[in-house]
PDB file of N, CA and C in Angstrom:
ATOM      1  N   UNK A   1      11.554 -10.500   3.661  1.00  0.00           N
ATOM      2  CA  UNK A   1      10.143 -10.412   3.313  1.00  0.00           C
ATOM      3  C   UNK A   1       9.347  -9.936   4.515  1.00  0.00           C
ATOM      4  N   UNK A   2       8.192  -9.252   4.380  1.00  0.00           N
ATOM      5  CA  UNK A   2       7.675  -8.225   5.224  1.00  0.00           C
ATOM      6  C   UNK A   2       6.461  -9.051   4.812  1.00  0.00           C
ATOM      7  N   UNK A   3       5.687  -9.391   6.375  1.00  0.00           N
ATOM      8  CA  UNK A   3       4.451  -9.774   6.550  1.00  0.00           C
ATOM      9  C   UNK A   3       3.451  -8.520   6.068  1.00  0.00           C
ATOM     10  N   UNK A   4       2.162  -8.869   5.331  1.00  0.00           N
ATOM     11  CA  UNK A   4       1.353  -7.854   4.717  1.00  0.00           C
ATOM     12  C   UNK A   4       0.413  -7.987   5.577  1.00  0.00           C
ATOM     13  N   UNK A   5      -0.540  -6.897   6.269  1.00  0.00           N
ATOM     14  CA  UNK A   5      -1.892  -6.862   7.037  1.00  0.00           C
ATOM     15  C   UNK A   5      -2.341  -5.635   6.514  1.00  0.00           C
ATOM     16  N   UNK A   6      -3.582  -5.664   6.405  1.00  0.00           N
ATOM     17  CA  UNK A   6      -4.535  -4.586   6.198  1.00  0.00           C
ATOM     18  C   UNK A   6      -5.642  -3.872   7.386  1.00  0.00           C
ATOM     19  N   UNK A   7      -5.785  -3.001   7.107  1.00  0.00           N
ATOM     20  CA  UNK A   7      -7.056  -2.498   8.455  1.00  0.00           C
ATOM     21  C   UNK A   7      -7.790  -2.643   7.987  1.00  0.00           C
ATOM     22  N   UNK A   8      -8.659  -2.757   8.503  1.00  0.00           N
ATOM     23  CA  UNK A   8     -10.438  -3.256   7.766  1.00  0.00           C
ATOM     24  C   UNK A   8     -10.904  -2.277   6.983  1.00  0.00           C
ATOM     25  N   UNK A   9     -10.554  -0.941   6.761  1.00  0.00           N
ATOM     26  CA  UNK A   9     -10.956   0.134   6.185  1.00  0.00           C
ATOM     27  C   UNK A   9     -10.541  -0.019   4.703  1.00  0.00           C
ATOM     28  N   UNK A  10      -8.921  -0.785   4.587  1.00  0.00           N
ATOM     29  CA  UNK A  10      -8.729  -0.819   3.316  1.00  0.00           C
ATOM     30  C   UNK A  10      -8.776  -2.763   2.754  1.00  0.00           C
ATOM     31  N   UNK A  11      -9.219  -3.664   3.341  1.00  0.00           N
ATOM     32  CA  UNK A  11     -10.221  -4.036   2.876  1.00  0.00           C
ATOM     33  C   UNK A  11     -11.213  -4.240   2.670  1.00  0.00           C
ATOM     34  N   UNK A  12     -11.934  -3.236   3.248  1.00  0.00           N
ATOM     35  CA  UNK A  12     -13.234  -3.216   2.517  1.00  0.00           C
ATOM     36  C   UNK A  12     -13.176  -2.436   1.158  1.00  0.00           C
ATOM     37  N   UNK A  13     -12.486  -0.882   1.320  1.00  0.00           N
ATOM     38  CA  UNK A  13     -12.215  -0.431  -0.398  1.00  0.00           C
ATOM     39  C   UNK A  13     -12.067  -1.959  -1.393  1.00  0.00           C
ATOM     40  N   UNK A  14     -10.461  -2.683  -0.783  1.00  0.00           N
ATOM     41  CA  UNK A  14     -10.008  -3.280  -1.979  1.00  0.00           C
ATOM     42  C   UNK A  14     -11.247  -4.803  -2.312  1.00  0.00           C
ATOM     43  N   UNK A  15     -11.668  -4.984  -1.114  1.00  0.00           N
ATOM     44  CA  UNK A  15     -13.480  -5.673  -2.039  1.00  0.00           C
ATOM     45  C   UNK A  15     -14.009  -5.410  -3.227  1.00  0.00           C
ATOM     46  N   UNK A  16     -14.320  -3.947  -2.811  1.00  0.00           N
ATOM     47  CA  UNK A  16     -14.921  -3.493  -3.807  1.00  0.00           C
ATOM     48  C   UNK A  16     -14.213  -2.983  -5.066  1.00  0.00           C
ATOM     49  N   UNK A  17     -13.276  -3.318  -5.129  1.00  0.00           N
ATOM     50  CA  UNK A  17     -12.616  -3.202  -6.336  1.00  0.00           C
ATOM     51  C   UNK A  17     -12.670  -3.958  -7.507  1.00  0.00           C
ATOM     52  N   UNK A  18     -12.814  -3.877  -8.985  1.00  0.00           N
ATOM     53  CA  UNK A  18     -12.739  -4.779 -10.016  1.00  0.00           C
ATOM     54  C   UNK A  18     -11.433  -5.693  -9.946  1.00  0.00           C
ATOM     55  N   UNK A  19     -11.784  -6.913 -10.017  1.00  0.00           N
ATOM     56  CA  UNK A  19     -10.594  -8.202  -9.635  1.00  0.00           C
ATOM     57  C   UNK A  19      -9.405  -7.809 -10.270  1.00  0.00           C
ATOM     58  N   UNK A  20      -8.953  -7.436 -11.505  1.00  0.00           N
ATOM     59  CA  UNK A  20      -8.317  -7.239 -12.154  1.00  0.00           C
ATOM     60  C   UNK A  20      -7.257  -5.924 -11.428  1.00  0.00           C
ATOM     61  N   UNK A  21      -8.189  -5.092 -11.228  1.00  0.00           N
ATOM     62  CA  UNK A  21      -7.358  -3.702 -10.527  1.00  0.00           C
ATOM     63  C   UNK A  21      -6.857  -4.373  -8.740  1.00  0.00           C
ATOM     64  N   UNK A  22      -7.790  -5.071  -8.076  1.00  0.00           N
ATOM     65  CA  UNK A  22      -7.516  -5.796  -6.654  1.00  0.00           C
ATOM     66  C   UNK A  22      -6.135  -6.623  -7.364  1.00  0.00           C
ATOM     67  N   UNK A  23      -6.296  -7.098  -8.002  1.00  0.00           N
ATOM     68  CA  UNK A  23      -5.054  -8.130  -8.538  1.00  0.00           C
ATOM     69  C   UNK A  23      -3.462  -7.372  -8.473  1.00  0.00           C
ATOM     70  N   UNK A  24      -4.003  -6.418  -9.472  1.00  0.00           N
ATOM     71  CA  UNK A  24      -2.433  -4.677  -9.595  1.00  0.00           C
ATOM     72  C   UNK A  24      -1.840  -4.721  -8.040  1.00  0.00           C
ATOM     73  N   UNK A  25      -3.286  -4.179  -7.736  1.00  0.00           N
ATOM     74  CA  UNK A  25      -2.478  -3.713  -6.175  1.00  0.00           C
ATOM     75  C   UNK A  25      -2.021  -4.918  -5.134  1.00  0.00           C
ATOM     76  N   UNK A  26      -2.449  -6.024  -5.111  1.00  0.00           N
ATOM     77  CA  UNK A  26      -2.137  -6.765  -4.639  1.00  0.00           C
ATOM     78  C   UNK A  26      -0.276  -6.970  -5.281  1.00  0.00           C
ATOM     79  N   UNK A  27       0.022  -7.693  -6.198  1.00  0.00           N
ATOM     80  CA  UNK A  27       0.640  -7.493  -6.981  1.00  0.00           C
ATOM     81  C   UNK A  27       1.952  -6.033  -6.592  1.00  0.00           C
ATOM     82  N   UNK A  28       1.712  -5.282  -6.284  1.00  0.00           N
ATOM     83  CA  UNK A  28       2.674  -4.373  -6.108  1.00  0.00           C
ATOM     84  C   UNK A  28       3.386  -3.715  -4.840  1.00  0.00           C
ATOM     85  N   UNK A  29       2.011  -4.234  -4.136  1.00  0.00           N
ATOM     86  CA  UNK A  29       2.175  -4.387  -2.554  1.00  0.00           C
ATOM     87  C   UNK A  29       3.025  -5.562  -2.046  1.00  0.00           C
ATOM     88  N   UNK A  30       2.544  -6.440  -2.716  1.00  0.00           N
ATOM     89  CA  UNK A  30       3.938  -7.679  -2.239  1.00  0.00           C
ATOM     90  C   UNK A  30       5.321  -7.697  -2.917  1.00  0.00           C
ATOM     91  N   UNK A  31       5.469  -6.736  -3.725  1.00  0.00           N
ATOM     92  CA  UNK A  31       6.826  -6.729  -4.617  1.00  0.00           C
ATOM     93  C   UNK A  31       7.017  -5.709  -3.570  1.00  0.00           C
ATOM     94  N   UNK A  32       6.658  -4.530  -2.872  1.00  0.00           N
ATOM     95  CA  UNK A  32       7.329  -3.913  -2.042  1.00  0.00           C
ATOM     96  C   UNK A  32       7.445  -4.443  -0.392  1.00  0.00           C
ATOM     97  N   UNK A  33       6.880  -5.402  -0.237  1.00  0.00           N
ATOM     98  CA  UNK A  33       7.076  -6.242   0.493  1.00  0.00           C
ATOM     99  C   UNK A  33       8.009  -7.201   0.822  1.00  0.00           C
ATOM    100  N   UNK A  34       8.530  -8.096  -0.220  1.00  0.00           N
ATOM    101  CA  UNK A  34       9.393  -8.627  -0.697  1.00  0.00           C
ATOM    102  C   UNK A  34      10.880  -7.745  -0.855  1.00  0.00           C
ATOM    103  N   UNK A  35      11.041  -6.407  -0.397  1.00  0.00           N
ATOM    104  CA  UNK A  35      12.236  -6.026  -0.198  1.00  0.00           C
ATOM    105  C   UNK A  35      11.593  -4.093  -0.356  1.00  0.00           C
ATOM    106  N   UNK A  36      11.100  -4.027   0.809  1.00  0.00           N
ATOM    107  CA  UNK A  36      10.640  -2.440   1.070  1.00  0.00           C
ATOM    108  C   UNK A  36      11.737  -1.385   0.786  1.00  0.00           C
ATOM    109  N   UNK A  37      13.030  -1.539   0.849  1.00  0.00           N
ATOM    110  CA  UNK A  37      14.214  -0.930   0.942  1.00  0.00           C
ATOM    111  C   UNK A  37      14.989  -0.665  -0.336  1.00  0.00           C
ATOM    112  N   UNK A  38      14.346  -1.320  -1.009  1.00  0.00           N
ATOM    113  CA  UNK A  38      14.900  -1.132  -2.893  1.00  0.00           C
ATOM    114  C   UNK A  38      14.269  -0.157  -3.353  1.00  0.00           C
ATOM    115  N   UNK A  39      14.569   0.248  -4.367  1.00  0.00           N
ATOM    116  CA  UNK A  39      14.585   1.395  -5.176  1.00  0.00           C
ATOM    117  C   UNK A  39      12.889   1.100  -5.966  1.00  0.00           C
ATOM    118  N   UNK A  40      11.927   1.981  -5.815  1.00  0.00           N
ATOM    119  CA  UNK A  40      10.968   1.618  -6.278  1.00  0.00           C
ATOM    120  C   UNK A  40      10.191   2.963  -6.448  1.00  0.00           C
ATOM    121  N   UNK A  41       9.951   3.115  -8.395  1.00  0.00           N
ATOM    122  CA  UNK A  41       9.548   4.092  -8.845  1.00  0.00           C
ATOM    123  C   UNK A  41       8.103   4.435  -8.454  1.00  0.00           C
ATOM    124  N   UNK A  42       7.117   4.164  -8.142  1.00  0.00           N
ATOM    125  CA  UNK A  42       6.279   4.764  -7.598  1.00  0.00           C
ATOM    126  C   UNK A  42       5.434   4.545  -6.067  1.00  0.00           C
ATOM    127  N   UNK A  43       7.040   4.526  -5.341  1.00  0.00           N
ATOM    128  CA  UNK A  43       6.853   4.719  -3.752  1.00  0.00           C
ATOM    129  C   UNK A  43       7.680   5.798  -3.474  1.00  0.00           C
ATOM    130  N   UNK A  44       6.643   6.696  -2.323  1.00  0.00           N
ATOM    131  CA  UNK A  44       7.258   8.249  -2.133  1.00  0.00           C
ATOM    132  C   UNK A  44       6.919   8.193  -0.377  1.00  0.00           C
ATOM    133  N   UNK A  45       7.656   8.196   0.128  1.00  0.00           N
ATOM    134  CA  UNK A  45       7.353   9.008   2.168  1.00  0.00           C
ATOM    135  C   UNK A  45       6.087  10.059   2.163  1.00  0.00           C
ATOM    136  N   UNK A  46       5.282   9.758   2.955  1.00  0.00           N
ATOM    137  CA  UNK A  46       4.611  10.835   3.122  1.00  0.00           C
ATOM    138  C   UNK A  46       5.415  11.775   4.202  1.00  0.00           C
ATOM    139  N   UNK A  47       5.237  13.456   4.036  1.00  0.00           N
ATOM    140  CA  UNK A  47       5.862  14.364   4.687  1.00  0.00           C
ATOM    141  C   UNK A  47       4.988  14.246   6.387  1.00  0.00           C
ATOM    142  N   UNK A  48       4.082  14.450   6.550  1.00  0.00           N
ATOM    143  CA  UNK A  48       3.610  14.963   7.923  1.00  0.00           C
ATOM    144  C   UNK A  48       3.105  13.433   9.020  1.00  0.00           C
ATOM    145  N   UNK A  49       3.688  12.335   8.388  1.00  0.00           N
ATOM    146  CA  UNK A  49       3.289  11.068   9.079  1.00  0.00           C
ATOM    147  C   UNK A  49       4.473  10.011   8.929  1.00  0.00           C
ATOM    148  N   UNK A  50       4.546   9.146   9.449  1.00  0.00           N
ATOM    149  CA  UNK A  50       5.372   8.230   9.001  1.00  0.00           C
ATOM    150  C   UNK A  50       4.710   6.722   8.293  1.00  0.00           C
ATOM    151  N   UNK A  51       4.888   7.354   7.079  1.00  0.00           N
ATOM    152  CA  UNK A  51       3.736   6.238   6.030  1.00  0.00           C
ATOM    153  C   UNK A  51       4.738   6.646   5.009  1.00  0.00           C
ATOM    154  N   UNK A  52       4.041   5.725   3.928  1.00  0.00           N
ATOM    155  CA  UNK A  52       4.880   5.550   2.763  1.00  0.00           C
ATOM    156  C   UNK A  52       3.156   5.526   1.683  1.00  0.00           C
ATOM    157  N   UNK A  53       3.170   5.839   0.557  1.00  0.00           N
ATOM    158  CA  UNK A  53       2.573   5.957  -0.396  1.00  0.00           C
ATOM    159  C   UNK A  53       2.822   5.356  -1.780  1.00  0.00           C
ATOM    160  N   UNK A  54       1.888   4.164  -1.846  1.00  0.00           N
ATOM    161  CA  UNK A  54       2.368   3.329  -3.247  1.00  0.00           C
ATOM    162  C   UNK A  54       1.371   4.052  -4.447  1.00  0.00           C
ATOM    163  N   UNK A  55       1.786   4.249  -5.671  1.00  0.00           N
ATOM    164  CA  UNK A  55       0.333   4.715  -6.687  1.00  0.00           C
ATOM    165  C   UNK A  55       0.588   3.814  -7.149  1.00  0.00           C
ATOM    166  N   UNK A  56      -0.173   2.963  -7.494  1.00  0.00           N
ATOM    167  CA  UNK A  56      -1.178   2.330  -8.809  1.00  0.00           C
ATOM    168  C   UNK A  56      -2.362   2.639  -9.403  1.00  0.00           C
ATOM    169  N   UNK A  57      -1.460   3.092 -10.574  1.00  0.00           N
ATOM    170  CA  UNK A  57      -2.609   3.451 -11.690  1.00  0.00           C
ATOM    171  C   UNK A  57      -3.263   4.659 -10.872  1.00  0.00           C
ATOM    172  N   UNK A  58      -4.667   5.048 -10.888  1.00  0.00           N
ATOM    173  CA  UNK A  58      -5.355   6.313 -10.702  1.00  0.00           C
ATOM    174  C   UNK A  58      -5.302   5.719  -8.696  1.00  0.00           C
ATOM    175  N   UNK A  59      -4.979   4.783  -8.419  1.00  0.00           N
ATOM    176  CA  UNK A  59      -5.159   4.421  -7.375  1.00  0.00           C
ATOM    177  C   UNK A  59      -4.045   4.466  -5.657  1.00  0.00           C
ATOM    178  N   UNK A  60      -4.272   4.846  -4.963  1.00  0.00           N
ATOM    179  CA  UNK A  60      -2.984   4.917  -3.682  1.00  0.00           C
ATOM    180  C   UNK A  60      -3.229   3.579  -2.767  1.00  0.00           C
ATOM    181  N   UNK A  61      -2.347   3.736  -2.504  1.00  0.00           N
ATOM    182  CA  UNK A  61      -2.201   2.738  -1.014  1.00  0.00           C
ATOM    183  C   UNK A  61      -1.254   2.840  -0.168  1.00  0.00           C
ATOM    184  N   UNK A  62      -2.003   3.631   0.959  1.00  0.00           N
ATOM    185  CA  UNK A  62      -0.901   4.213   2.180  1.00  0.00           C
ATOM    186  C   UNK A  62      -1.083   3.120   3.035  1.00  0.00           C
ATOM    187  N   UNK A  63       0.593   3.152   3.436  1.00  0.00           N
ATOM    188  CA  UNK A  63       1.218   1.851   4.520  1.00  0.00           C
ATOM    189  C   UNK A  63       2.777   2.550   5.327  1.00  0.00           C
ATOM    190  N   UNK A  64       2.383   1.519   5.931  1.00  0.00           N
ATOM    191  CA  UNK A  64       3.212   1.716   7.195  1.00  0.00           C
ATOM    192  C   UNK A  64       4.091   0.770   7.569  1.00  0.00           C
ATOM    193  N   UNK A  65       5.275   0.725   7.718  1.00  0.00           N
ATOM    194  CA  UNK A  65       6.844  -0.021   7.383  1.00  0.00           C
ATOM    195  C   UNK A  65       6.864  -0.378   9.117  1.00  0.00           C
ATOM    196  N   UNK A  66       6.767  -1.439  10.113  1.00  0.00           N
ATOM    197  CA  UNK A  66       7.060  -1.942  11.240  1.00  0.00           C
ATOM    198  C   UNK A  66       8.416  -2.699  11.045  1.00  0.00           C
ATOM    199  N   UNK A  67       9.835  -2.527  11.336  1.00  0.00           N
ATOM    200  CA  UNK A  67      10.746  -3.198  11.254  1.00  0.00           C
ATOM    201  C   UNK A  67      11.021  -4.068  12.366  1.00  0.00           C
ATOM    202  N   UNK A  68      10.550  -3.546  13.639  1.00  0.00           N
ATOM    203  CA  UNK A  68      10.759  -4.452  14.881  1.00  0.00           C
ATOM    204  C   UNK A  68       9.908  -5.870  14.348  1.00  0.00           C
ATOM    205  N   UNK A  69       8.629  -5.632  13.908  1.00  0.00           N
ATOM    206  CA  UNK A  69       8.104  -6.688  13.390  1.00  0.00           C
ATOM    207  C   UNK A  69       7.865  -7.575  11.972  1.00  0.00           C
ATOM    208  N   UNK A  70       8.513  -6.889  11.322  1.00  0.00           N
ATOM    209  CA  UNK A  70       9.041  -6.970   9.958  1.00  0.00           C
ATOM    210  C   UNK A  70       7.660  -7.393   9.353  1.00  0.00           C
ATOM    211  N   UNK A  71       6.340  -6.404   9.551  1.00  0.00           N
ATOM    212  CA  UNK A  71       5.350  -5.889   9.009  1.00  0.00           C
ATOM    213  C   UNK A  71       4.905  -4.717   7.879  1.00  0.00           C
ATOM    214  N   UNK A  72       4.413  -4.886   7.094  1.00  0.00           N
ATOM    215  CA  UNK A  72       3.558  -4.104   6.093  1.00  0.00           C
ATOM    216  C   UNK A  72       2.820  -3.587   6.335  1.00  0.00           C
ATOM    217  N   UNK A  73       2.118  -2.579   6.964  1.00  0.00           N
ATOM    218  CA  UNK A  73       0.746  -2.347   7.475  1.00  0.00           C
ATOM    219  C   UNK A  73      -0.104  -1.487   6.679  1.00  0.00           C
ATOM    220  N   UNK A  74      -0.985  -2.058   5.661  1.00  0.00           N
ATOM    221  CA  UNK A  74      -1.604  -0.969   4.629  1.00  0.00           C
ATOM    222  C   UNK A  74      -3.140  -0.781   5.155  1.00  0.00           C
ATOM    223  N   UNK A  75      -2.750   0.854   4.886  1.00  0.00           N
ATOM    224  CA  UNK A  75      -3.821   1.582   6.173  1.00  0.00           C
ATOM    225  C   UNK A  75      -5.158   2.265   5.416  1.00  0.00           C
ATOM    226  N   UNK A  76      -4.715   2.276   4.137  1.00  0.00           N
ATOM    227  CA  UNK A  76      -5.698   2.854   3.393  1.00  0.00           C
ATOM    228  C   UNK A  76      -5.346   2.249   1.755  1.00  0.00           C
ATOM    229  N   UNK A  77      -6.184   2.495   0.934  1.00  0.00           N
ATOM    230  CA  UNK A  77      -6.529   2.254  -0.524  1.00  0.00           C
ATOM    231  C   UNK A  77      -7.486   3.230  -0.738  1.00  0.00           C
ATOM    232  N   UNK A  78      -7.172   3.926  -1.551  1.00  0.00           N
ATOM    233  CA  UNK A  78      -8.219   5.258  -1.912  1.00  0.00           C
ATOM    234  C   UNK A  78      -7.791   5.467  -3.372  1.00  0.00           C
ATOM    235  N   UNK A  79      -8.666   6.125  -4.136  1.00  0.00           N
ATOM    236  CA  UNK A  79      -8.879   6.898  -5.585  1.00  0.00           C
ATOM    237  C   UNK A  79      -8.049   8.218  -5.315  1.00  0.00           C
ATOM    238  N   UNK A  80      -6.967   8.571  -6.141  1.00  0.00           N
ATOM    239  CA  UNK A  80      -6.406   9.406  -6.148  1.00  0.00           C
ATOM    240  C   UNK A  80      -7.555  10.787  -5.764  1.00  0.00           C
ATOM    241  N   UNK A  81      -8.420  10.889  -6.279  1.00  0.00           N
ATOM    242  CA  UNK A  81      -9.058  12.065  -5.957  1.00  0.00           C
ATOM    243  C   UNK A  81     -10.137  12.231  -4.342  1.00  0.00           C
ATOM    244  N   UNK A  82      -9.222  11.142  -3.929  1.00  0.00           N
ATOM    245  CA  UNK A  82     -10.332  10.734  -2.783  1.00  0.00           C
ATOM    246  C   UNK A  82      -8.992  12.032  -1.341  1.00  0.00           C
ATOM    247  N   UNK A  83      -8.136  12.358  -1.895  1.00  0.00           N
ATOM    248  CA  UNK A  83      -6.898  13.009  -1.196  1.00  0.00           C
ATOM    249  C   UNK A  83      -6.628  12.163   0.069  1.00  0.00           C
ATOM    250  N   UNK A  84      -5.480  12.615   0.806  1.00  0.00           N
ATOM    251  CA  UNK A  84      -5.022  11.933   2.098  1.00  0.00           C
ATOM    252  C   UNK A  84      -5.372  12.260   3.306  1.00  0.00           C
TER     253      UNK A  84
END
């Protein structure tokens, strides 16, 4: 299991989010947390960084895999049309 932290940038997005949708992502972020290394249909590598990209629903959440510290580090939450 992988400790979860956020940057202040993406909680403040996930504040402002309707509880229900904060709930999803919460929710899917700790199932990839709970074993980052399994097979998981809508997590993809980003190409030009070393991040990983979860979608939920119309929604992203880019993070960052620390193994020395066996950290989660989610760096952003954005609206798909908000781009990377």
């Amino acid at each position: 299991m992988f400790t979860i932290t956020y940057t202040t940038a993406a909680l403040k997005t996930r504040k402002r989010l309707p509880r229900n949708l904060r709930d999803r992502i919460t929710a899917k972020v700790e199932e990839v947390a709970a074993d980052p290394f399994a097979s998981h249909p809508n997590l993809k590598p980003l190409v030009a960084v070393d991040a990983f990209r979860l979608r939920v629903g119309d929604w992203r959440v880019i993070f960052e895999l620390h193994n020395s510290g066996k950290e989660l580090r989610v760096l952003q939450v954005m609206h798909r049309n908000e781009g990377y």
